[in-house]
PDB file of N, CA and C in Angstrom:
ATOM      1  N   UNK A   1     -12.515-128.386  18.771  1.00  0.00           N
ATOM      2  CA  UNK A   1     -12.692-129.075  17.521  1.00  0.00           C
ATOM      3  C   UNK A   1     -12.939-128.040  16.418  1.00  0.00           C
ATOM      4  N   UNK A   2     -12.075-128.208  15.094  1.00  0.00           N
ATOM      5  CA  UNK A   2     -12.741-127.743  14.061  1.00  0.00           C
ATOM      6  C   UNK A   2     -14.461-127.535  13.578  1.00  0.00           C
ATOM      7  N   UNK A   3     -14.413-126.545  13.197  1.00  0.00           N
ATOM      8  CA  UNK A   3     -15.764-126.114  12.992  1.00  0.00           C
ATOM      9  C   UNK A   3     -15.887-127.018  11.325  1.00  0.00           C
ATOM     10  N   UNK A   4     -16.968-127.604  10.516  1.00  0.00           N
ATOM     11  CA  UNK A   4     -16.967-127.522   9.393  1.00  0.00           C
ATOM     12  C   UNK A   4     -16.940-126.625   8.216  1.00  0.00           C
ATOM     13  N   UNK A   5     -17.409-125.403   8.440  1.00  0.00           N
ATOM     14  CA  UNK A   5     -17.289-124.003   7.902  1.00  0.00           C
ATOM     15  C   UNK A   5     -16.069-123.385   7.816  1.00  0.00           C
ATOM     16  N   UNK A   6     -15.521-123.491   8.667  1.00  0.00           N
ATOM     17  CA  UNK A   6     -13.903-122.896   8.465  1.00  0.00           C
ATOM     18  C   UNK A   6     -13.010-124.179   7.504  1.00  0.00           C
ATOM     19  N   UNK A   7     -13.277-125.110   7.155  1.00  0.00           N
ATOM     20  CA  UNK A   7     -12.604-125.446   6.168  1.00  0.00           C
ATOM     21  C   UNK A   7     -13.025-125.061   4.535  1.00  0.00           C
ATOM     22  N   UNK A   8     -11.893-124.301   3.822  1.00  0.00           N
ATOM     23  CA  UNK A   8     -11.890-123.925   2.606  1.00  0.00           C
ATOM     24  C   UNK A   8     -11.245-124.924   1.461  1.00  0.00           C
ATOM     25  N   UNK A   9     -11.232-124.447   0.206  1.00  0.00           N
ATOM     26  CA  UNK A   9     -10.885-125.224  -0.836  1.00  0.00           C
ATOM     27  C   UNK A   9      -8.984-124.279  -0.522  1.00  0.00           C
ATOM     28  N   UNK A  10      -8.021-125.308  -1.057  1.00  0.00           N
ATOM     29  CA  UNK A  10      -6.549-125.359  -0.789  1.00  0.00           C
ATOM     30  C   UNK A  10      -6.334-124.806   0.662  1.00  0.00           C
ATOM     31  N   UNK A  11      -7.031-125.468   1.391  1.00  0.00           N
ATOM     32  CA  UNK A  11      -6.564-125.448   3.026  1.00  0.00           C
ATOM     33  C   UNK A  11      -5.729-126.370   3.456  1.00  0.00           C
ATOM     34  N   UNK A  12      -4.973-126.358   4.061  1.00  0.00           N
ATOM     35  CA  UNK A  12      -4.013-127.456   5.160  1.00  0.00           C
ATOM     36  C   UNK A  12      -4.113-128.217   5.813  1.00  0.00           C
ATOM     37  N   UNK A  13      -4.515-129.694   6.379  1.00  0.00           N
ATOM     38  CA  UNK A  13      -5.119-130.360   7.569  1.00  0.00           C
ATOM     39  C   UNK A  13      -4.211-131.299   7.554  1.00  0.00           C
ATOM     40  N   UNK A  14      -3.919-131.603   8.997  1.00  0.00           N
ATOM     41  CA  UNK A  14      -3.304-132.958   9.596  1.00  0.00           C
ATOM     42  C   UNK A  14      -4.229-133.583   9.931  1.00  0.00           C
ATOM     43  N   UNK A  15      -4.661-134.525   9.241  1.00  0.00           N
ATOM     44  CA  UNK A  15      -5.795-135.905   9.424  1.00  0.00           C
ATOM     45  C   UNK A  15      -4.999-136.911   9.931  1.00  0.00           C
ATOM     46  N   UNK A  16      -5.330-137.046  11.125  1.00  0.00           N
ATOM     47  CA  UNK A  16      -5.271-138.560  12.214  1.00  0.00           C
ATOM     48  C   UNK A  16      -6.232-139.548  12.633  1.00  0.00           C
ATOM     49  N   UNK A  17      -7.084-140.382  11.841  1.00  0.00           N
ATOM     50  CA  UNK A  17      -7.931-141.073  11.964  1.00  0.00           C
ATOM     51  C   UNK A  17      -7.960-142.481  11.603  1.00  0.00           C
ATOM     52  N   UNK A  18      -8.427-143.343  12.258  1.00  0.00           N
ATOM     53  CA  UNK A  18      -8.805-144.846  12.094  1.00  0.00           C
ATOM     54  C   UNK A  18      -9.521-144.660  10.246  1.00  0.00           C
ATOM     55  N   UNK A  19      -8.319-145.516   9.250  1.00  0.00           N
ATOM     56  CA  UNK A  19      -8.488-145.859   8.082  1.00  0.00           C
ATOM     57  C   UNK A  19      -8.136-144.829   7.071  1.00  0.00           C
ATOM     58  N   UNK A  20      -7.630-143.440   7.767  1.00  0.00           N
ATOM     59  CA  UNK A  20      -7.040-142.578   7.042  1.00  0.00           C
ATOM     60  C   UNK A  20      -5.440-142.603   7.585  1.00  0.00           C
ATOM     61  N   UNK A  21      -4.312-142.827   6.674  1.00  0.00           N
ATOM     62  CA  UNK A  21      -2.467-142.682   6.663  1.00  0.00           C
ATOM     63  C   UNK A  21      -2.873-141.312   7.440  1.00  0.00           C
ATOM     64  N   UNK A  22      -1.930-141.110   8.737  1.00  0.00           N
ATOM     65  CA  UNK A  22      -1.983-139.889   9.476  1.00  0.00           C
ATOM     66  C   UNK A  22      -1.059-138.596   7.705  1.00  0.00           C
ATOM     67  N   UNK A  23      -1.242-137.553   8.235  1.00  0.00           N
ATOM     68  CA  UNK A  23      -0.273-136.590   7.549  1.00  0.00           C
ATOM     69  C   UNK A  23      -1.074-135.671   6.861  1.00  0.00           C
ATOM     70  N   UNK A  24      -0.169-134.491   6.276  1.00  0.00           N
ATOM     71  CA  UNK A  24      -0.513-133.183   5.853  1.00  0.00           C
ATOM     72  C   UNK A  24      -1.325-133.609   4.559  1.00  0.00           C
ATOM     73  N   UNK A  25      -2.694-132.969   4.265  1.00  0.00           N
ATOM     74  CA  UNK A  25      -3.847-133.025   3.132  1.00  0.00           C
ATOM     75  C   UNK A  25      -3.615-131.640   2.968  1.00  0.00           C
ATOM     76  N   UNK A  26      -4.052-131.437   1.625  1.00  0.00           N
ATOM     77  CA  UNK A  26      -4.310-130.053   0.725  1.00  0.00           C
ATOM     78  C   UNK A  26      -5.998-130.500   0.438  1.00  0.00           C
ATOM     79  N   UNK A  27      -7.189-129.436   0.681  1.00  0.00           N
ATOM     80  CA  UNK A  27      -8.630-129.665   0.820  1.00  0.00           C
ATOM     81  C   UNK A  27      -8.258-129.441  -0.857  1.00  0.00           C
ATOM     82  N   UNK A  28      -9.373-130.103  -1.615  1.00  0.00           N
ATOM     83  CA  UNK A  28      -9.629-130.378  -3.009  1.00  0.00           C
ATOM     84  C   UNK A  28     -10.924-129.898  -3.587  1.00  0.00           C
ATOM     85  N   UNK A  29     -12.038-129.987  -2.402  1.00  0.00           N
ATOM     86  CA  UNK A  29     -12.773-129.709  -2.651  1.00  0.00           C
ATOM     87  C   UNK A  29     -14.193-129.632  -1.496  1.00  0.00           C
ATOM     88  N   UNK A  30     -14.799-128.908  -1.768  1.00  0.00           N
ATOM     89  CA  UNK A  30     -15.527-128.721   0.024  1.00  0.00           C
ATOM     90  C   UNK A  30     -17.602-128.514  -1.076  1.00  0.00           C
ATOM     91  N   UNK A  31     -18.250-129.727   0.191  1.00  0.00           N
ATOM     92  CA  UNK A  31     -19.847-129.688  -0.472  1.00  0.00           C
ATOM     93  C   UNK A  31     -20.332-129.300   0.616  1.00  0.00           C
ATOM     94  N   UNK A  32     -20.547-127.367   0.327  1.00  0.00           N
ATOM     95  CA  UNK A  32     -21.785-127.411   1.782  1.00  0.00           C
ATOM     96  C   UNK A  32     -22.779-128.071   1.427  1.00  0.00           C
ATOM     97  N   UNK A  33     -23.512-128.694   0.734  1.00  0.00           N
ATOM     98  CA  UNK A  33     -24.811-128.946   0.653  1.00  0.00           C
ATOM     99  C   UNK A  33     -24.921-130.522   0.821  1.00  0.00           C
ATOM    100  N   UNK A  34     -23.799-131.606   1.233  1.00  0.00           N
ATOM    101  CA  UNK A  34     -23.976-132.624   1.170  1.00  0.00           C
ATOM    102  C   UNK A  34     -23.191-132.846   2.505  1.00  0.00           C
ATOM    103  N   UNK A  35     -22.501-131.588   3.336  1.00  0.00           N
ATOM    104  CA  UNK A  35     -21.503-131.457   3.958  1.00  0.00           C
ATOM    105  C   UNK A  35     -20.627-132.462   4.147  1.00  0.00           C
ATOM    106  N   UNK A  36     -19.406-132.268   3.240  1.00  0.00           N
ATOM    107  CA  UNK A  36     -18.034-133.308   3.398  1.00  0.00           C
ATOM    108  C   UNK A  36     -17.330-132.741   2.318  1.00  0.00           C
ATOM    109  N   UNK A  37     -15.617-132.892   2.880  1.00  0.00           N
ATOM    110  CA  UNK A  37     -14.808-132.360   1.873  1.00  0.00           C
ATOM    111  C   UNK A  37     -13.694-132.952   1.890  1.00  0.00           C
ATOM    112  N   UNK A  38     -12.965-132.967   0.524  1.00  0.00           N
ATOM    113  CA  UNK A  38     -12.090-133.961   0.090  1.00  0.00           C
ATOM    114  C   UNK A  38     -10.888-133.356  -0.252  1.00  0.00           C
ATOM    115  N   UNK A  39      -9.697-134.541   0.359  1.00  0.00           N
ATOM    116  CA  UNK A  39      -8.191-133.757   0.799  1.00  0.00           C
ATOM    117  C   UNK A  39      -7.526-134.975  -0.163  1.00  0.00           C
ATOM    118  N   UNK A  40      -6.008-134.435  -0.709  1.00  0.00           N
ATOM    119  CA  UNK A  40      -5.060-135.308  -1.242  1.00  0.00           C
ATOM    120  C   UNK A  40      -4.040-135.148  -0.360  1.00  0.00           C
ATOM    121  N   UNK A  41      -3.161-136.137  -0.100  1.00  0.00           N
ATOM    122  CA  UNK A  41      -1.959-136.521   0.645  1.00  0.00           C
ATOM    123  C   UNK A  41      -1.305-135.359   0.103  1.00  0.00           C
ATOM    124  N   UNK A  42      -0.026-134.703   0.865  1.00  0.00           N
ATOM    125  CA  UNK A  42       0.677-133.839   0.556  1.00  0.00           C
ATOM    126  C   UNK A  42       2.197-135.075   0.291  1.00  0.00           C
ATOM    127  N   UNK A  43       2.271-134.867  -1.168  1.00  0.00           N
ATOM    128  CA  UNK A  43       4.048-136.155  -1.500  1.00  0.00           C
ATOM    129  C   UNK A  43       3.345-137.080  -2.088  1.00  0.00           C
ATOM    130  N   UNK A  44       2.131-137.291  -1.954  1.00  0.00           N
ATOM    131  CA  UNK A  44       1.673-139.303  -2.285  1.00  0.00           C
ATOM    132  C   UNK A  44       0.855-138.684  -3.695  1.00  0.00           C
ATOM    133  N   UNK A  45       0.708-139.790  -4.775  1.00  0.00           N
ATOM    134  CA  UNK A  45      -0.180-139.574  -5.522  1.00  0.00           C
ATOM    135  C   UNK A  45      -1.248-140.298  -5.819  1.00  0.00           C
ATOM    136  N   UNK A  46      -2.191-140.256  -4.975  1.00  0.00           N
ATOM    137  CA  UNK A  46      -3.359-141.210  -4.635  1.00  0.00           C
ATOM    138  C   UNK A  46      -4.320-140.456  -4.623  1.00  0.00           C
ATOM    139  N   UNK A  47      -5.551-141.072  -4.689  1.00  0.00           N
ATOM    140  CA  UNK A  47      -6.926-140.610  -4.487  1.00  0.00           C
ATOM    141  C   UNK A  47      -7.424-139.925  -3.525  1.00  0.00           C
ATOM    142  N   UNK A  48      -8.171-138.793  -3.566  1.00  0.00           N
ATOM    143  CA  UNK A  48      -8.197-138.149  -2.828  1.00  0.00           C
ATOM    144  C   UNK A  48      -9.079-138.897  -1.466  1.00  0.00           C
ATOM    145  N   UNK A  49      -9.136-138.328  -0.215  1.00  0.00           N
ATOM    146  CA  UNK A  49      -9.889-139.530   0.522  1.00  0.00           C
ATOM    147  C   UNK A  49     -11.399-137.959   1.102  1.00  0.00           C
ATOM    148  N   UNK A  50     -11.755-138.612   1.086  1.00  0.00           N
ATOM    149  CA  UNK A  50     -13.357-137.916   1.704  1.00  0.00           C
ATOM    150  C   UNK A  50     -13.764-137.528   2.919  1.00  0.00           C
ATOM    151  N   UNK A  51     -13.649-136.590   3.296  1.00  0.00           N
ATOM    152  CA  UNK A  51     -13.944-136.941   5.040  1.00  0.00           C
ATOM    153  C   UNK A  51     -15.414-136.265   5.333  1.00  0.00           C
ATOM    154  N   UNK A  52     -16.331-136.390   6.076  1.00  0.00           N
ATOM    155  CA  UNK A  52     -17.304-135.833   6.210  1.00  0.00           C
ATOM    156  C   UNK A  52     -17.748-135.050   7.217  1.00  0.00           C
ATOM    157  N   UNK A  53     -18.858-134.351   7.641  1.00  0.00           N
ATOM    158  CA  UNK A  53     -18.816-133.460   8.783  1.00  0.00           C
ATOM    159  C   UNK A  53     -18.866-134.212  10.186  1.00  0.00           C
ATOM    160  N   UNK A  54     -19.521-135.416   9.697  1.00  0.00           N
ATOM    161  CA  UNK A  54     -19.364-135.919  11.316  1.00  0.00           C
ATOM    162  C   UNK A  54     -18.237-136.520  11.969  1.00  0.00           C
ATOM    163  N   UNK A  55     -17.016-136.437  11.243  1.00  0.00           N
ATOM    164  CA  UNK A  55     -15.905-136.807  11.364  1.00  0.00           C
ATOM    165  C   UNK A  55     -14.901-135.938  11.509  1.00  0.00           C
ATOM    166  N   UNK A  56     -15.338-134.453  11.779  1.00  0.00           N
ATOM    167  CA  UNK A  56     -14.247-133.495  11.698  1.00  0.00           C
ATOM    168  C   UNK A  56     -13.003-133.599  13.104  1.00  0.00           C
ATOM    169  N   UNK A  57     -13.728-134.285  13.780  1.00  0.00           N
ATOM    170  CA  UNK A  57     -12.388-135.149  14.874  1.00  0.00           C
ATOM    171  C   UNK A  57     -11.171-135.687  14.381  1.00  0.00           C
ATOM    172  N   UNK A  58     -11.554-136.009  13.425  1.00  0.00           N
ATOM    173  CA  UNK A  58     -10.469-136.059  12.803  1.00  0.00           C
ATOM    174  C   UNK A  58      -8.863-135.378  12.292  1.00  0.00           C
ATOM    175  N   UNK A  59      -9.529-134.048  12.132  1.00  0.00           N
ATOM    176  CA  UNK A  59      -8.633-132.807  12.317  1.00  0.00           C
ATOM    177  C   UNK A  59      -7.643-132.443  13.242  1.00  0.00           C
ATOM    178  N   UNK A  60      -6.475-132.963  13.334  1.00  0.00           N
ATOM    179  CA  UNK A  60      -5.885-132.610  14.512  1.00  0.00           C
ATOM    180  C   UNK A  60      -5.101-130.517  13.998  1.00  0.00           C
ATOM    181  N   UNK A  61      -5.225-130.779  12.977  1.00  0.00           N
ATOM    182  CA  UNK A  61      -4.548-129.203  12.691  1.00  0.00           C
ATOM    183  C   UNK A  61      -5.194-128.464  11.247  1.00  0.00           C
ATOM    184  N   UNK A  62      -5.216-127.214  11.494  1.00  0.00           N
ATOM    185  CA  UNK A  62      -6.128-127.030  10.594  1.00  0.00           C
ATOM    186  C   UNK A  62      -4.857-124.992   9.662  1.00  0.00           C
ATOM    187  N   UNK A  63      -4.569-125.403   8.957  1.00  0.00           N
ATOM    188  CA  UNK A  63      -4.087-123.938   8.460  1.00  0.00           C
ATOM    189  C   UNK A  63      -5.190-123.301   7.397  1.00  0.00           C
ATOM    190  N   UNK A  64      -4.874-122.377   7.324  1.00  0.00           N
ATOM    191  CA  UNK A  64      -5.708-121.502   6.058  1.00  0.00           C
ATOM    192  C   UNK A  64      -5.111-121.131   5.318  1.00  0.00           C
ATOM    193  N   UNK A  65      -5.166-121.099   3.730  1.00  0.00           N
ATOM    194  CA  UNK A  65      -4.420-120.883   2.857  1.00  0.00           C
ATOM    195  C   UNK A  65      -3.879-119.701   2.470  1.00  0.00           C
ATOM    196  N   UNK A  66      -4.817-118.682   3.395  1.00  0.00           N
ATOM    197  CA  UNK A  66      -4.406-117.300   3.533  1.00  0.00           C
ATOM    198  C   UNK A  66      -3.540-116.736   4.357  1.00  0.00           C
ATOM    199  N   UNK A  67      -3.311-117.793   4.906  1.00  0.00           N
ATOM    200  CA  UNK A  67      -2.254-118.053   6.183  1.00  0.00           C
ATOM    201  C   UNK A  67      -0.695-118.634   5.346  1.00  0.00           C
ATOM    202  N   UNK A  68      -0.609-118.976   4.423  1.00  0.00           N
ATOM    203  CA  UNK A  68       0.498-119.521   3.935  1.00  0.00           C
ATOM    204  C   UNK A  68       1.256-118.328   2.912  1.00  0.00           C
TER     205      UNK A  68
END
């Protein structure tokens, strides 16, 4: 499983979860201090959705932007 710490701001994730559309997110924005961080659909123009640390199961893939 993804660690919460290794996700950065413009990181990559394939989110597969009950009430989240599966598919590629761009991270928007990351709160260590409230821990949870927020991704926009990659193509869609919708609200960003929230995911939090206890949900990082969610993560089926994780890139780094330093990686791209």
């Amino acid at each position: 499983m993804i660690q919460f710490n290794a996700i950065k701001v413009h990181d990559l994730v394939y989110l597969d979860s009950e009430g989240i559309v599966p598919g590629w997110f761009l991270v928007t924005g990351v709160s260590q201090k409230v821990k949870f961080f927020t991704a926009t659909q990659l193509g869609y123009d919708i609200r960003p959705v929230m995911v939090p640390s206890d949900r990082m199961g969610a993560i089926r893939k994780h890139i780094r932007a330093i990686a791209v």
